[in-house]
Protein backbone atom coordinates (compact mmCIF):
# COMPACT_ATOMS: atom_id res chain seq x y z
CA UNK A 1 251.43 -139.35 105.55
CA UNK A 2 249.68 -137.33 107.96
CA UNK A 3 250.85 -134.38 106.93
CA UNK A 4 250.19 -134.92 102.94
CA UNK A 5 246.35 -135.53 103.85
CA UNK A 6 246.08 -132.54 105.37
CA UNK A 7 247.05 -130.50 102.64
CA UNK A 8 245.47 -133.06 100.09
CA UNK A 9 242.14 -132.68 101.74
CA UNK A 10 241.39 -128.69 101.08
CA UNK A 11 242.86 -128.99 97.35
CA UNK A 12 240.20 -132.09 97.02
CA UNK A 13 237.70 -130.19 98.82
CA UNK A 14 238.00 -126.88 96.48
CA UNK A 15 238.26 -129.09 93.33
CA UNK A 16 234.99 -130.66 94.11
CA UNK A 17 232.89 -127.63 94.83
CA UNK A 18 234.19 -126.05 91.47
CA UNK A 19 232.94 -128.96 89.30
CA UNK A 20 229.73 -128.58 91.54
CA UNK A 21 229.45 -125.36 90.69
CA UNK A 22 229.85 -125.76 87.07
CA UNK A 23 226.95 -128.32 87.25
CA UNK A 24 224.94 -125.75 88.39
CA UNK A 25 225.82 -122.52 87.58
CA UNK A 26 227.03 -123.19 83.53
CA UNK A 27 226.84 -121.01 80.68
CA UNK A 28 223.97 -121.13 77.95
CA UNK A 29 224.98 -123.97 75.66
CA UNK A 30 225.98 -123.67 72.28
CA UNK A 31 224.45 -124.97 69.38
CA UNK A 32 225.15 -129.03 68.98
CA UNK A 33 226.53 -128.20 66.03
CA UNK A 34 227.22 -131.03 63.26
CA UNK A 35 228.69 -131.36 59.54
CA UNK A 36 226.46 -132.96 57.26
CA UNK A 37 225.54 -133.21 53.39
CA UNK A 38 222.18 -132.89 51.85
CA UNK A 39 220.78 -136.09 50.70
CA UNK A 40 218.06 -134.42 48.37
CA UNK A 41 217.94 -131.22 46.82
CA UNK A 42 215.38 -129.11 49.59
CA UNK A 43 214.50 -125.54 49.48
CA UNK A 44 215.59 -123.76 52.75
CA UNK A 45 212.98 -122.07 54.71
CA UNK A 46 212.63 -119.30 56.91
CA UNK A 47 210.70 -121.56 59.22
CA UNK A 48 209.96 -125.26 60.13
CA UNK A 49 207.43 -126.05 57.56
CA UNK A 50 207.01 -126.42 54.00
CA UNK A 51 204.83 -123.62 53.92
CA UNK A 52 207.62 -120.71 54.83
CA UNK A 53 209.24 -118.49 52.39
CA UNK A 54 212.41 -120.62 50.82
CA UNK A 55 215.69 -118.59 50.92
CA UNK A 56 217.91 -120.70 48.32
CA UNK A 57 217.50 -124.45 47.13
CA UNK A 58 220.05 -126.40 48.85
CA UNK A 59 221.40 -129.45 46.09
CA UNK A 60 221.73 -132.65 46.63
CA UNK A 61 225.37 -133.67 47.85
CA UNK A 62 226.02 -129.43 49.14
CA UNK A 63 227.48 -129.34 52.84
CA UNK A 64 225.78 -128.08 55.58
CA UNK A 65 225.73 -127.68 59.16
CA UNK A 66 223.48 -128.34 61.28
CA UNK A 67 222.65 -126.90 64.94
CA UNK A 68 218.86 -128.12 65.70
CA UNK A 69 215.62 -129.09 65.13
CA UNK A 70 211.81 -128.04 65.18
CA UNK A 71 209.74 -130.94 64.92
CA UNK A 72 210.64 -133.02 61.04
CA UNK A 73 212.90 -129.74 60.28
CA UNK A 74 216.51 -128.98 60.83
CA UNK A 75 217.82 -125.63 61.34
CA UNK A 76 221.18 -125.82 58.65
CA UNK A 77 223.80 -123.26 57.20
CA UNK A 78 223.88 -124.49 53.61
CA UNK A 79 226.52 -124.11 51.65
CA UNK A 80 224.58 -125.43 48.82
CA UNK A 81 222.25 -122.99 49.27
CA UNK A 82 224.19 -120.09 49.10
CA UNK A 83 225.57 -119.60 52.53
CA UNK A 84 221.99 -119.38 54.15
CA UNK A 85 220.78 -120.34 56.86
CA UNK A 86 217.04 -122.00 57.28
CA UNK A 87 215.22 -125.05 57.81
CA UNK A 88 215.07 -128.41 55.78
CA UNK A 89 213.38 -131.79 56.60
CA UNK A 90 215.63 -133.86 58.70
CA UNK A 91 214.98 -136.67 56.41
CA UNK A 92 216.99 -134.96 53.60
CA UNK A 93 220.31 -135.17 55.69
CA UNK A 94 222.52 -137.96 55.28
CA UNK A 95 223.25 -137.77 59.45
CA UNK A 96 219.79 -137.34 60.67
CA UNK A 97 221.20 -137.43 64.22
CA UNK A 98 220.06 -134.06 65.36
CA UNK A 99 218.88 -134.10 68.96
CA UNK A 100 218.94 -130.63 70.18
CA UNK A 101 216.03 -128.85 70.20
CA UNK A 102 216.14 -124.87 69.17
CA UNK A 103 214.07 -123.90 72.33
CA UNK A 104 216.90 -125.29 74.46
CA UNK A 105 220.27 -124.29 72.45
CA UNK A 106 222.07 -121.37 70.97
CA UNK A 107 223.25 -118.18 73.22
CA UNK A 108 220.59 -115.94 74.23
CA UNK A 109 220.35 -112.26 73.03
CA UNK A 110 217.62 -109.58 73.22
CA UNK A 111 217.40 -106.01 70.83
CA UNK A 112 216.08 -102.34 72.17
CA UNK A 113 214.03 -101.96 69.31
CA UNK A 114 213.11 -103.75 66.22
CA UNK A 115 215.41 -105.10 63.93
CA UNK A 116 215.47 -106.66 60.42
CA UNK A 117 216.36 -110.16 60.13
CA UNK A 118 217.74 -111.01 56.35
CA UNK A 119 218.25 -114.07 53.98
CA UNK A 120 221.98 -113.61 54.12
CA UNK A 121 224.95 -111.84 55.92
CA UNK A 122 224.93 -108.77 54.25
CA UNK A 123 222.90 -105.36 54.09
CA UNK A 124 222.10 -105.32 50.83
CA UNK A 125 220.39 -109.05 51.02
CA UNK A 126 216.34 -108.98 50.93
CA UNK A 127 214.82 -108.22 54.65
CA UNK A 128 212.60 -111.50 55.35
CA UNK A 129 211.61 -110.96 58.67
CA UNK A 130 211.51 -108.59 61.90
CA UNK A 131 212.41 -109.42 65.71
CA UNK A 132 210.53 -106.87 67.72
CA UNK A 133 211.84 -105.56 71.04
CA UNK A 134 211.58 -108.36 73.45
CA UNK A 135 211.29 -111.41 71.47
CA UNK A 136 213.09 -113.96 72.42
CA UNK A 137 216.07 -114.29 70.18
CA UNK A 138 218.78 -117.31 69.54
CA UNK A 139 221.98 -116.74 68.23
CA UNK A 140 223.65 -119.51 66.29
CA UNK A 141 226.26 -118.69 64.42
CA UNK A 142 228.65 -115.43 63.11
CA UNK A 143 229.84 -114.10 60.01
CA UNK A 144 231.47 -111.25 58.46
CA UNK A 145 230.74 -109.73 55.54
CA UNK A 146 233.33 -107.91 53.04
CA UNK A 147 233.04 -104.70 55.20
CA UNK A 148 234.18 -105.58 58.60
CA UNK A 149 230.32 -106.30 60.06
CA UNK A 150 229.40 -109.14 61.83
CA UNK A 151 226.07 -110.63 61.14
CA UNK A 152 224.63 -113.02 63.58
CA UNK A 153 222.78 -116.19 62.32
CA UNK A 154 219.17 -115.99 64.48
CA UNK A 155 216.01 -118.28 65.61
CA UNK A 156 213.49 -115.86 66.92
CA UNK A 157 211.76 -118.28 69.25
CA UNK A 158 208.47 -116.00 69.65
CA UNK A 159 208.16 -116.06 65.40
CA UNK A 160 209.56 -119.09 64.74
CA UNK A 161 212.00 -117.45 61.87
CA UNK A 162 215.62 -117.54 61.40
CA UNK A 163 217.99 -115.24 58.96
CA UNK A 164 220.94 -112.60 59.75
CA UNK A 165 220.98 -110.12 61.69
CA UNK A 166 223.53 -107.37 62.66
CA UNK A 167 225.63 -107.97 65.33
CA UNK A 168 225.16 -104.14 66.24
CA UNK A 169 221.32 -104.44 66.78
CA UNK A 170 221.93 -107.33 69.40
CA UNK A 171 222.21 -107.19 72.82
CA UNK A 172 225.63 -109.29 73.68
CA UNK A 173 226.65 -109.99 70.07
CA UNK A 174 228.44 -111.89 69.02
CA UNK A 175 228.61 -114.20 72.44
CA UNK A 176 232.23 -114.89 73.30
CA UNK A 177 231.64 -118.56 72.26
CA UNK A 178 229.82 -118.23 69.28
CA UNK A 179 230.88 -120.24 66.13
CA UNK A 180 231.71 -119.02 62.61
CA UNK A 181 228.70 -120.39 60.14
């Protein structure tokens, strides 16, 4: 018995420190990510409020997921809308559950310069915003478009705006854990 506690003890020991360390020391969180319908048909906006620049109507009963929240708004890929990503009211989700704010979630990324944000994952979509170098940028989501590039779904904290970007004009993109949209 003696002689299985002592080599129980360091095995215990070292198990203990690593989930300690995890506590501590863990990656940037993804986004809290959840599958949801629209329960009304809502524009989807560039940014939380009904005053932004709509990027598609998302329809009543179109899927969507949904990674966080701004205040009353939601930060969704629509399918309903066609495949873009923006803002809706929370209220207009049939799970208004949504808990994670978009300050605290999504992998972190930077650029070297400016870069064009767009309304959907591909080059030829309308440019609807900028992140300038050093903004501090979210990154939500992936997807590729019918050329091989990855675009990167966005929240520019410093301008409140969301939209595609290319993974090749961000710092660390795609992050190793990011999701498909």
């Amino acid at each position: 018995m003696k002689r299985l506690l002592t080599r129980f003890a360091p095995v215990a020991a070292a198990a203990l420190l690593g989930m300690t360390a995890t506590l501590f020391f863990a990656a940037p969180a993804s986004a809290d990510r959840f599958g949801t319908r629209l329960d009304a048909t809502e524009p989807v906006r560039i940014c939380p409020s009904s005053g932004c620049r709509s990027v598609g109507t998302a329809v009543s009963g179109s899927v969507a997921r949904s990674y966080c929240f701004v205040d009353t708004y939601d930060l969704i890929f629509s399918e309903g809308a066609p495949l873009r990503l923006g803002f809706v009211p929370y209220t207009s989700l049939q799970h208004e559950s949504q808990f994670t704010s978009c300050d605290d979630i999504g992998f972190p990324t930077s650029t070297n310069g400016d870069v064009n944000v767009r309304d959907c994952a591909i080059s030829s979509c309308i440019v609807i915003a900028r992140i300038s170098a050093g903004d501090t940028v979210r990154q939500f989501c992936r997807r590729p478009d019918a050329f091989g590039n990855i675009w990167i779904g966005i929240f520019n904290l410093d301008g409140q705006r969301t939209g595609f970007a290319n993974s090749t004009e961000l710092n660390g993109a795609p992050h190793v854990g990011l999701p498909s949209c």
